[in-house]
Structure formats: structure tokens, C-alpha cells
C-alpha atoms as a PDB file:
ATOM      1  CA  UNK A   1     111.025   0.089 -63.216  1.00  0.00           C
ATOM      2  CA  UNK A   2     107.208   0.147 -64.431  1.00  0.00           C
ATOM      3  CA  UNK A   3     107.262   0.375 -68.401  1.00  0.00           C
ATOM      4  CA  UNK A   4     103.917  -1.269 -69.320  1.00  0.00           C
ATOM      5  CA  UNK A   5     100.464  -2.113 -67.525  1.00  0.00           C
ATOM      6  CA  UNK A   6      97.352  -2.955 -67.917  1.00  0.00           C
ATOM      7  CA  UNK A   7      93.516  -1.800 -66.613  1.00  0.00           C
ATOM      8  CA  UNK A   8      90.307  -3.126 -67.804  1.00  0.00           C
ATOM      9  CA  UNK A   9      88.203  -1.824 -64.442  1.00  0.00           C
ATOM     10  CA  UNK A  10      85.044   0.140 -65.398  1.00  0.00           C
ATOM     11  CA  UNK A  11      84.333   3.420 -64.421  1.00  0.00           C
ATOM     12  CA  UNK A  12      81.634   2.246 -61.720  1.00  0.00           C
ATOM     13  CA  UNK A  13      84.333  -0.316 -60.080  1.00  0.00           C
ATOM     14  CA  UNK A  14      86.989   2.095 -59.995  1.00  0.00           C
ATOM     15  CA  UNK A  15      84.582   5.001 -58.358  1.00  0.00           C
ATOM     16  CA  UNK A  16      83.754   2.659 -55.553  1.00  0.00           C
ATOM     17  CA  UNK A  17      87.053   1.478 -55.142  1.00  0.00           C
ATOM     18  CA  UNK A  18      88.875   4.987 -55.075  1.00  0.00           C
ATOM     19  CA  UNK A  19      85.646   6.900 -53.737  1.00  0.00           C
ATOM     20  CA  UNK A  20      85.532   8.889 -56.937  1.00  0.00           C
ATOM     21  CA  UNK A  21      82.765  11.380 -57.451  1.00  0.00           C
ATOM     22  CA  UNK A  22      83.981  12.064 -61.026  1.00  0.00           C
ATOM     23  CA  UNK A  23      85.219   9.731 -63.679  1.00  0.00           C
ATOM     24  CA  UNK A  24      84.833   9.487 -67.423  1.00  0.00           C
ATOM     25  CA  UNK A  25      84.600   5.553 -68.889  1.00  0.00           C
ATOM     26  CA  UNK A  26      87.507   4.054 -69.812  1.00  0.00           C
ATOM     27  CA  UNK A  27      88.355   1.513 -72.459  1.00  0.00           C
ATOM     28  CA  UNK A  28      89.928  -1.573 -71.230  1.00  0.00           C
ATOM     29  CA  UNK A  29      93.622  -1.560 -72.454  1.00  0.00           C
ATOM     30  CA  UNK A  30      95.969  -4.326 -71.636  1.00  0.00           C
ATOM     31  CA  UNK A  31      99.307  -2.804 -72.911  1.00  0.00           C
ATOM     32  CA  UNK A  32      99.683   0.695 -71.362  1.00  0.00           C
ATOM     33  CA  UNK A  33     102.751   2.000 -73.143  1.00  0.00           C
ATOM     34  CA  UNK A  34     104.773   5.332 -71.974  1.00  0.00           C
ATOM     35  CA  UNK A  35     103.978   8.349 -74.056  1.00  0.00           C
ATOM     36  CA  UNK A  36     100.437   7.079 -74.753  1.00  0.00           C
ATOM     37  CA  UNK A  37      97.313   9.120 -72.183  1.00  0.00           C
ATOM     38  CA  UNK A  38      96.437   7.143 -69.413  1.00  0.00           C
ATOM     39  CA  UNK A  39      93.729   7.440 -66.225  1.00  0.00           C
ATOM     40  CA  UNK A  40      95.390   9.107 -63.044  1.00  0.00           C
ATOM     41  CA  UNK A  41      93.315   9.917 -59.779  1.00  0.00           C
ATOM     42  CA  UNK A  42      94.167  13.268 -57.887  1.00  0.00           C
ATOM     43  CA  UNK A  43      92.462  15.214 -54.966  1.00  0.00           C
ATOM     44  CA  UNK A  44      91.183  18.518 -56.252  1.00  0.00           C
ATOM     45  CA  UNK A  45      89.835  20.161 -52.631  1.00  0.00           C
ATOM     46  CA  UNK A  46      86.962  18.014 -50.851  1.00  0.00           C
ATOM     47  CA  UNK A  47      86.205  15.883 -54.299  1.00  0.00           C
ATOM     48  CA  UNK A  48      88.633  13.508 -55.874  1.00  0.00           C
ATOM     49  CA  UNK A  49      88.234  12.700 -59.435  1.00  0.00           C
ATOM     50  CA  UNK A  50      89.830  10.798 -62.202  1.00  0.00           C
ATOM     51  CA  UNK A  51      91.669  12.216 -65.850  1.00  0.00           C
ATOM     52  CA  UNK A  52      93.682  12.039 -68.322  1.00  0.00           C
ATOM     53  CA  UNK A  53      96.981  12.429 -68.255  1.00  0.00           C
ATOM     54  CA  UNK A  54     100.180  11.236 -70.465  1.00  0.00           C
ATOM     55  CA  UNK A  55     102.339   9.285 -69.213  1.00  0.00           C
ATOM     56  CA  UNK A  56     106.320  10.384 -68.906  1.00  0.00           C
ATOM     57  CA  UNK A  57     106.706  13.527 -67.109  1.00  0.00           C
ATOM     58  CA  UNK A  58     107.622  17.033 -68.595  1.00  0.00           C
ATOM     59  CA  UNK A  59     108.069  19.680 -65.286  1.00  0.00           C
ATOM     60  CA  UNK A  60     106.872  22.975 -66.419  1.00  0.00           C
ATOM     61  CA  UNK A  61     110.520  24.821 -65.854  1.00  0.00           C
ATOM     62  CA  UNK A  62     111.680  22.285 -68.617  1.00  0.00           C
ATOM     63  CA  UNK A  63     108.712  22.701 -70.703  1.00  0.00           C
ATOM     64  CA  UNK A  64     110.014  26.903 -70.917  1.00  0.00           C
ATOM     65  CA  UNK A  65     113.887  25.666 -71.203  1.00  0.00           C
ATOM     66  CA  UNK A  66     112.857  23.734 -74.790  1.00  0.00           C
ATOM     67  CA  UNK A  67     113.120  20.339 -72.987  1.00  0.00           C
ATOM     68  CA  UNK A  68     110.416  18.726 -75.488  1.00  0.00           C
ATOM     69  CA  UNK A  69     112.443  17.117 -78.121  1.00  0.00           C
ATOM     70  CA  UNK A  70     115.880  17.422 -76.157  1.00  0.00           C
ATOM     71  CA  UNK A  71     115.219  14.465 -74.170  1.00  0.00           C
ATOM     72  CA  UNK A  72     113.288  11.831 -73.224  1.00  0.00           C
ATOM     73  CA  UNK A  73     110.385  12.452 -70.432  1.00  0.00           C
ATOM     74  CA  UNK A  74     111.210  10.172 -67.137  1.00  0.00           C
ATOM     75  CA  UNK A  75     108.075   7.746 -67.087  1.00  0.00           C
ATOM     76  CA  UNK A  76     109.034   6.429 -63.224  1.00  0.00           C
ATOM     77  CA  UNK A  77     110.775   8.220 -60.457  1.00  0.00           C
ATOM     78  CA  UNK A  78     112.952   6.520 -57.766  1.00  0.00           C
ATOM     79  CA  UNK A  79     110.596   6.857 -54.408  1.00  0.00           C
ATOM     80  CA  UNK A  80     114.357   6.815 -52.853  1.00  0.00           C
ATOM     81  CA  UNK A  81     115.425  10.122 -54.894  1.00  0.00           C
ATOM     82  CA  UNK A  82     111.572  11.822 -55.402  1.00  0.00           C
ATOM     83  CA  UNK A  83     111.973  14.576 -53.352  1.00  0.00           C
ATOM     84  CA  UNK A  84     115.129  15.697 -53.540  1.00  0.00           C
ATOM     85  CA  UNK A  85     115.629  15.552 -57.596  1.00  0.00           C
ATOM     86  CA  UNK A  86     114.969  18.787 -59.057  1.00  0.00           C
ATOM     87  CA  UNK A  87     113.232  16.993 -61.845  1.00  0.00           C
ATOM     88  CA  UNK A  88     110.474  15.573 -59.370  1.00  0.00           C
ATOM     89  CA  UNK A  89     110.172  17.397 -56.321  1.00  0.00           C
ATOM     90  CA  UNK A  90     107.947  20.007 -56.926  1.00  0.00           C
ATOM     91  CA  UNK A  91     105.730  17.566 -58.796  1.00  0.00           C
ATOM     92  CA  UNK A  92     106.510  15.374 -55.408  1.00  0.00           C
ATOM     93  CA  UNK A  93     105.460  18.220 -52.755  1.00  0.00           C
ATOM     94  CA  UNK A  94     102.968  19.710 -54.505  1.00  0.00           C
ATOM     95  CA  UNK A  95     101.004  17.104 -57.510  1.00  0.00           C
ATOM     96  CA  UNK A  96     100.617  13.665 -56.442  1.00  0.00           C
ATOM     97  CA  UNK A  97      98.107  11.247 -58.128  1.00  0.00           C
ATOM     98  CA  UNK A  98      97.389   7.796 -58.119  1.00  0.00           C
ATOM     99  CA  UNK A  99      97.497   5.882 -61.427  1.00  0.00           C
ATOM    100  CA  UNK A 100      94.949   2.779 -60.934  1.00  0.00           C
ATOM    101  CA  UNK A 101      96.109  -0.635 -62.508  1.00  0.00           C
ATOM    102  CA  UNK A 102      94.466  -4.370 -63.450  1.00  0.00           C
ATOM    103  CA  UNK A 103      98.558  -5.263 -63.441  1.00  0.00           C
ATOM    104  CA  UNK A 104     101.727  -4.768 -64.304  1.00  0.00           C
ATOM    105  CA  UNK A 105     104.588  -6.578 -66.542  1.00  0.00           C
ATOM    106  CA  UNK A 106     107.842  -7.226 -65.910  1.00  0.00           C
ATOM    107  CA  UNK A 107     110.446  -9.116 -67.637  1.00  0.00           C
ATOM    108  CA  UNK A 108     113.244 -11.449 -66.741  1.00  0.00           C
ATOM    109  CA  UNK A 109     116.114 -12.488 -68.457  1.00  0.00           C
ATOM    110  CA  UNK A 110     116.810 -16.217 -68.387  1.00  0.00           C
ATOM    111  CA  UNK A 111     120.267 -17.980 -68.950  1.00  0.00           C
ATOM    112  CA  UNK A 112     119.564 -18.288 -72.568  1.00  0.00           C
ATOM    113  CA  UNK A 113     117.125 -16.851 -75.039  1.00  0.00           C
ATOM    114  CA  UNK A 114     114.882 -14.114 -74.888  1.00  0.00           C
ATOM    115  CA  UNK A 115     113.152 -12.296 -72.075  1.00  0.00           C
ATOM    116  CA  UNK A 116     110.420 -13.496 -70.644  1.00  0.00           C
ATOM    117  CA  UNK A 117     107.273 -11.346 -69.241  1.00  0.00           C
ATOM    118  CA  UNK A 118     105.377 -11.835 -66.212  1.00  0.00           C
ATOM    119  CA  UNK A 119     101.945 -10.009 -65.139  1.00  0.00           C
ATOM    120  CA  UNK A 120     101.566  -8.866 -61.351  1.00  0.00           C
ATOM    121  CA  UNK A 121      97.955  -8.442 -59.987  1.00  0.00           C
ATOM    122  CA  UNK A 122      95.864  -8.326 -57.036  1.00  0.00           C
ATOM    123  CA  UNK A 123      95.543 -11.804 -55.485  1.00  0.00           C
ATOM    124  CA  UNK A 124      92.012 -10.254 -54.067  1.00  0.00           C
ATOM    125  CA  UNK A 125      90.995  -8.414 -57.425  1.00  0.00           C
ATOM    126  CA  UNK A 126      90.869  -4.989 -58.132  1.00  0.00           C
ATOM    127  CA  UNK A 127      93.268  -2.737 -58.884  1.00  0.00           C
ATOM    128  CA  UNK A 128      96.221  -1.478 -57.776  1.00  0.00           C
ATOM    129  CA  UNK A 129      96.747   1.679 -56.899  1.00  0.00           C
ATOM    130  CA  UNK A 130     100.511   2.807 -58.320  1.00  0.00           C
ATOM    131  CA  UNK A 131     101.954   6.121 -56.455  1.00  0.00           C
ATOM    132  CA  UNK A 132     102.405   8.323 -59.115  1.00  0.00           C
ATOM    133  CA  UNK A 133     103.869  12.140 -59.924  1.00  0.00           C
ATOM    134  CA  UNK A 134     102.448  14.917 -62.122  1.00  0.00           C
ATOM    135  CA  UNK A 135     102.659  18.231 -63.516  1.00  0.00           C
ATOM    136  CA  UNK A 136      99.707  20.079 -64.906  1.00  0.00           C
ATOM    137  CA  UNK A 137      99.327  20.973 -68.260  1.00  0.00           C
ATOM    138  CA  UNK A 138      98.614  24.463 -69.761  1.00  0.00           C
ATOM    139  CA  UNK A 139      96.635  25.886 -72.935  1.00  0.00           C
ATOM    140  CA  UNK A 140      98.880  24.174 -75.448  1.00  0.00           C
ATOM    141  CA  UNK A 141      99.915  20.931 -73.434  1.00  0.00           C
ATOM    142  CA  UNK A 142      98.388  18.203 -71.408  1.00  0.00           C
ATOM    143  CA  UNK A 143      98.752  17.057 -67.808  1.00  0.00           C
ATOM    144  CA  UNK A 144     101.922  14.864 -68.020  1.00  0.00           C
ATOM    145  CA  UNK A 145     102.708  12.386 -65.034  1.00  0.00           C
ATOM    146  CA  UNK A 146     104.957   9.635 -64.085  1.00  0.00           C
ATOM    147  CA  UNK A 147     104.942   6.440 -61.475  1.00  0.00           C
ATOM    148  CA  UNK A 148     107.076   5.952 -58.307  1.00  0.00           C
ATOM    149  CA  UNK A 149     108.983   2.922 -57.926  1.00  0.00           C
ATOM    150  CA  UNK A 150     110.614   1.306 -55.677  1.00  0.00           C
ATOM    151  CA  UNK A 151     113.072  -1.825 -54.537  1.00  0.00           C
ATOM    152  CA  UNK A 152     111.154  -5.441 -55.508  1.00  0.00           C
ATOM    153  CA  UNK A 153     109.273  -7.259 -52.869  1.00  0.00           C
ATOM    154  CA  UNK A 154     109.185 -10.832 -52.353  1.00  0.00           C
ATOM    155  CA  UNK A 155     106.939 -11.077 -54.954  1.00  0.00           C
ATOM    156  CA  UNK A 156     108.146  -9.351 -58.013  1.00  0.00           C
ATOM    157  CA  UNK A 157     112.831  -9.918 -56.956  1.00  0.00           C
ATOM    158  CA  UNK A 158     112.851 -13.012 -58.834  1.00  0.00           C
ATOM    159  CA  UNK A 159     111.711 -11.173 -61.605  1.00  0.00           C
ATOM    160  CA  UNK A 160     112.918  -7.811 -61.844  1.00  0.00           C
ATOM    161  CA  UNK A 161     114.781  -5.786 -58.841  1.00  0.00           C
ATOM    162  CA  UNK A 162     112.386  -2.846 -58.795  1.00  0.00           C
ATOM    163  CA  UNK A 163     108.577  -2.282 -58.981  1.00  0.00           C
ATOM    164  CA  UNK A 164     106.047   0.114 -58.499  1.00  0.00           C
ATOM    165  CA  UNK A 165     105.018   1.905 -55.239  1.00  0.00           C
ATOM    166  CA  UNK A 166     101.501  -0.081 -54.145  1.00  0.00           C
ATOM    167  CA  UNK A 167      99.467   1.764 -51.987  1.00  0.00           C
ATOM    168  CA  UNK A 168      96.775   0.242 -49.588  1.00  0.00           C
ATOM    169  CA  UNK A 169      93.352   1.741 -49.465  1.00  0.00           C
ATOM    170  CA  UNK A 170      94.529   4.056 -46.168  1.00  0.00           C
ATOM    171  CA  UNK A 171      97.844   5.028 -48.069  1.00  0.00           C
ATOM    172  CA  UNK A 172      96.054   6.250 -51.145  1.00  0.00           C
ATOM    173  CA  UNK A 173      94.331   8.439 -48.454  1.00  0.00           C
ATOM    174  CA  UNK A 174      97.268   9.953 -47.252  1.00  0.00           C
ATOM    175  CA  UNK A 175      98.795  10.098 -50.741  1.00  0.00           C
ATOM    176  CA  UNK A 176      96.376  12.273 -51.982  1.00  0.00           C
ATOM    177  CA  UNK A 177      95.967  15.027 -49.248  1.00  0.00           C
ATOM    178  CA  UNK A 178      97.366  17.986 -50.620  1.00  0.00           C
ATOM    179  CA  UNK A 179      98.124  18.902 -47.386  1.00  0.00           C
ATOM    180  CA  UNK A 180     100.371  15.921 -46.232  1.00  0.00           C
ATOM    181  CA  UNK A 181     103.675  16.812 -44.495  1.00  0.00           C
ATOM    182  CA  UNK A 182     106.281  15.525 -46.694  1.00  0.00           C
ATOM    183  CA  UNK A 183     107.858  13.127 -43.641  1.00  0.00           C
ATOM    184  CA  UNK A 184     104.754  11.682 -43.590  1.00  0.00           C
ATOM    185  CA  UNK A 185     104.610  11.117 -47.447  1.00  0.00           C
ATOM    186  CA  UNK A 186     108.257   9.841 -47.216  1.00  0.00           C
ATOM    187  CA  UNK A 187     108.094   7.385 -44.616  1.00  0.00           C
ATOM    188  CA  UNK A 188     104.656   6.008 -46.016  1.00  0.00           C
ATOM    189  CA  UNK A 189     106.804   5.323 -49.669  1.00  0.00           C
ATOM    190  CA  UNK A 190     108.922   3.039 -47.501  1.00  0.00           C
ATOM    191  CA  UNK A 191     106.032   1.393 -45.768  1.00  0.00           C
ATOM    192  CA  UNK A 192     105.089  -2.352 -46.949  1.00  0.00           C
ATOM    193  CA  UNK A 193     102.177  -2.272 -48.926  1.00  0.00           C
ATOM    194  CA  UNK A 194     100.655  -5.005 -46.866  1.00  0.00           C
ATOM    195  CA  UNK A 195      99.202  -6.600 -50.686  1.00  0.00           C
ATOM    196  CA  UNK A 196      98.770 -10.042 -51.659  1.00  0.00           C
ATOM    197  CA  UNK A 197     100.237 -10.345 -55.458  1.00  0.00           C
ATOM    198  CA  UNK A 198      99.662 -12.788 -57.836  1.00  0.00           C
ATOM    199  CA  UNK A 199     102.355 -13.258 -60.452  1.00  0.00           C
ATOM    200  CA  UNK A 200     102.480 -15.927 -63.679  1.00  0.00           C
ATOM    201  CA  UNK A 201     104.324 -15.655 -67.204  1.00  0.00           C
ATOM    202  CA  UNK A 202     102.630 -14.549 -70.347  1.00  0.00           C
ATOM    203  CA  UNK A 203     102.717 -14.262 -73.964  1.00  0.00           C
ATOM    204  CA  UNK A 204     105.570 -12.982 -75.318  1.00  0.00           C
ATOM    205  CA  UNK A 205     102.799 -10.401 -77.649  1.00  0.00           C
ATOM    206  CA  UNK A 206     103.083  -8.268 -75.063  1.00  0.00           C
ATOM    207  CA  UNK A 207     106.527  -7.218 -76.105  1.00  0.00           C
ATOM    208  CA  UNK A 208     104.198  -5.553 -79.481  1.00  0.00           C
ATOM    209  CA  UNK A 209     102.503  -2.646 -78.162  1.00  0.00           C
ATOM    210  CA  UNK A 210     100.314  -2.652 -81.259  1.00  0.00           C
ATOM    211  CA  UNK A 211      98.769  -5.400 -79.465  1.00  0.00           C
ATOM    212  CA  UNK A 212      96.019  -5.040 -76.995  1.00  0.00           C
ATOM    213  CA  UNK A 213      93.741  -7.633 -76.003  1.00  0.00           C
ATOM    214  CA  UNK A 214      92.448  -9.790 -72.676  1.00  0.00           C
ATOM    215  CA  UNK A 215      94.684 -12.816 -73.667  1.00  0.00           C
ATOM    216  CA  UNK A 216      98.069 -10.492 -73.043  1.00  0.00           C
ATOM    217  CA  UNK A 217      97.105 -10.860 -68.795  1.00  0.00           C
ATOM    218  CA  UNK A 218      96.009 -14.622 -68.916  1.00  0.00           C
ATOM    219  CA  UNK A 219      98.972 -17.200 -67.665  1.00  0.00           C
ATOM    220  CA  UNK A 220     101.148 -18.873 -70.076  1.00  0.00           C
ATOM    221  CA  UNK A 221      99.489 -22.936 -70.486  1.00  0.00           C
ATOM    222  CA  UNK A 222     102.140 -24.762 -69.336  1.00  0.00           C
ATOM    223  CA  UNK A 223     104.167 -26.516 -72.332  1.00  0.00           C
ATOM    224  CA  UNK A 224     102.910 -23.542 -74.894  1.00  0.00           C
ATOM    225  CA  UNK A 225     105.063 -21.026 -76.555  1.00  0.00           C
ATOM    226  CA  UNK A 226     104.862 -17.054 -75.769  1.00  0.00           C
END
């Protein structure tokens, strides 16, 4: 699964990256927590742009069946399952988005004490570009999303057996055009992503979300505590 991540990418890197016309500034954050608003890219006709949406998606036939409070809101969505899961495939067929990231965590278990977290991010810089889900919102509620994952690469099995779906700069392309034939958008969630990944351990502060700060993504000096 993808339960935290970070992005500190201004708006100026992430327009030429994603070939946004429209962006608003972000703050850097370093601990993206589920429930909390975060910055997803979608295609709205010829001009693509980036938002705010939060994070753990609410379909809008649950939102009129009183599922707000009755359960929690999926924040990832099996890329194996997407779109046949009455939960996601409307959102699948219909409202795709990209959710742009610095990194990711992940956390593995070792044969005694507590878990330990790792951050994932572009060997080459930049950010990754996480498949992602949404739903639009209405007058009373925000644009709610969630992130596609699928099984763990090379890179991130020793650590955890799932991970987010990475698209390459073509994929995001194809990802994006509302008018994409679903086998196309299926077969490209089981393509390779083709990325170079760098992965280390890091503080164990991470495990706070109250915490938020540039030393949560630098590697663990060898011989300190988390």
C-alpha cells in the first residue's frame, strides 16, 4: 500500500515537469498523511492543471447512501481490482489524476523490534508521478481521490510487497486522456515503469504525523538511532 509521502517540488518545477498551465504554490510537506488535502494533476479538455484534493476516496453514490461516518474512505486501490470494483470503477473509467511525489515511505518489519521506515525516490530527481483515482466534489464537499497500487518491484519487495503505480513521462500522457480506451489504461497499469529508485532507511519521526520537516527524507547515518 501507499499510506504516507512526501513533495517539496515548487510550483515552477512541477509545471515543467507535468506541462501544467495552471498550478497554485505548494508548501513543501514531508509527511503526507490520508485524510489531510493534497496536490493531484488531472486533464480538464486541451489544458491540464493541478488542485486540491483530499486524499481517501468517497464515490458520490456513497456520499447519497450516508457512507461519511459509516466507514473509512479507501486511500489506495488495487490496479489489479480498479476497474471492476464498484467502489472504483467509475472513478477508474471516467476521473483519473496523477498525484505528484518527492517520495514515498514504507515500512518493514524486522525479526525483532519495531518497524522500520524507508523513503523511495527518483534516482534522477524529480518527482514521481503516482496513478491515482478521484471523484469530484460538489457544493458542500471537496474533490476526494485515492492512489493505485500495485505488486513491489525489485526495488521496494524487500521492503514491503506492494507500492504505488509509477508512471513514466509518456504513461502520465496516456493516463490522463479522458478519452483512453480502458484496455489501453489496463495494460499500461501492468507495464514496468522503466524508473530508477533510490531507497535508504529513515528516522523513525516519521511514524508522528505531527511532524513535518526536510530531515524526515534524509538517510539514516549509519550507527544512529531513528
Amino acid at each position: 500500500m501507499c499510506g504516507r509521502y512526501a513533495l517539496d517540488q515548487n510550483a515552477r518545477e512541477l509545471a515543467q515537469q507535468f506541462a501544467l498551465t495552471e498550478t497554485p504554490e505548494p508548501a513543501p510537506r514531508y509527511n503526507i498523511p490520508p485524510g489531510t488535502c493534497v496536490l493531484a494533476i488531472l486533464q480538464q479538455g486541451a489544458t491540464r492543471v493541478a488542485g486540491s484534493m483530499t486524499w481517501g476516496l468517497e464515490p458520490a453514490w456513497a456520499r447519497a447512501r450516508g457512507y461519511p461516518g459509516t466507514s473509512p474512505r479507501p486511500i489506495n486501490a488495487r490496479s489489479e481490482t480498479v476497474a471492476s470494483q464498484p467502489m472504483f470503477r467509475t472513478a477508474f473509467r471516467s476521473h483519473r489524476c496523477v498525484l505528484p511525489a518527492s517520495g514515498f515511505y514504507e515500512w518493514r518489519r524486522p525479526d525483532r523490534g519495531p518497524k522500520q521506515p524507508f523513503f523511495f525516490r527518483p534516482a534522477a530527481g524529480g518527482a514521481f508521478a503516482m496513478a491515482g483515482v478521484f471523484e469530484p466534489g460538489d457544493a458542500v464537499s471537496a474533490p476526494t481521490c485515492c492512489i493505485l497500487t500495485r505488486p513491489a518491484d525489485a526495488a521496494v519487495l524487500p521492503v514491503h510487497d506492494r507500492m504505488p503505480v509509477l508512471l513514466a513521462a509518456d504513461a502520465v500522457d496516456l493516463w490522463l486522456d479522458p478519452a483512453a480506451p480502458v484496455e489501453d489504461l489496463r495494460a499500461l497499469l501492468d507495464r514496468p515503469h522503466g524508473l530508477s529508485i533510490d531507497v535508504y532507511p529513515v528516522s523513525t519521526r516519521v511514524n508522528d504525523t505531527r511532524h513535518d520537516d526536510p530531515g524526515l527524507t534524509r538517510p539514516l547515518a549509519a550507527g544512529c538511532q531513528p
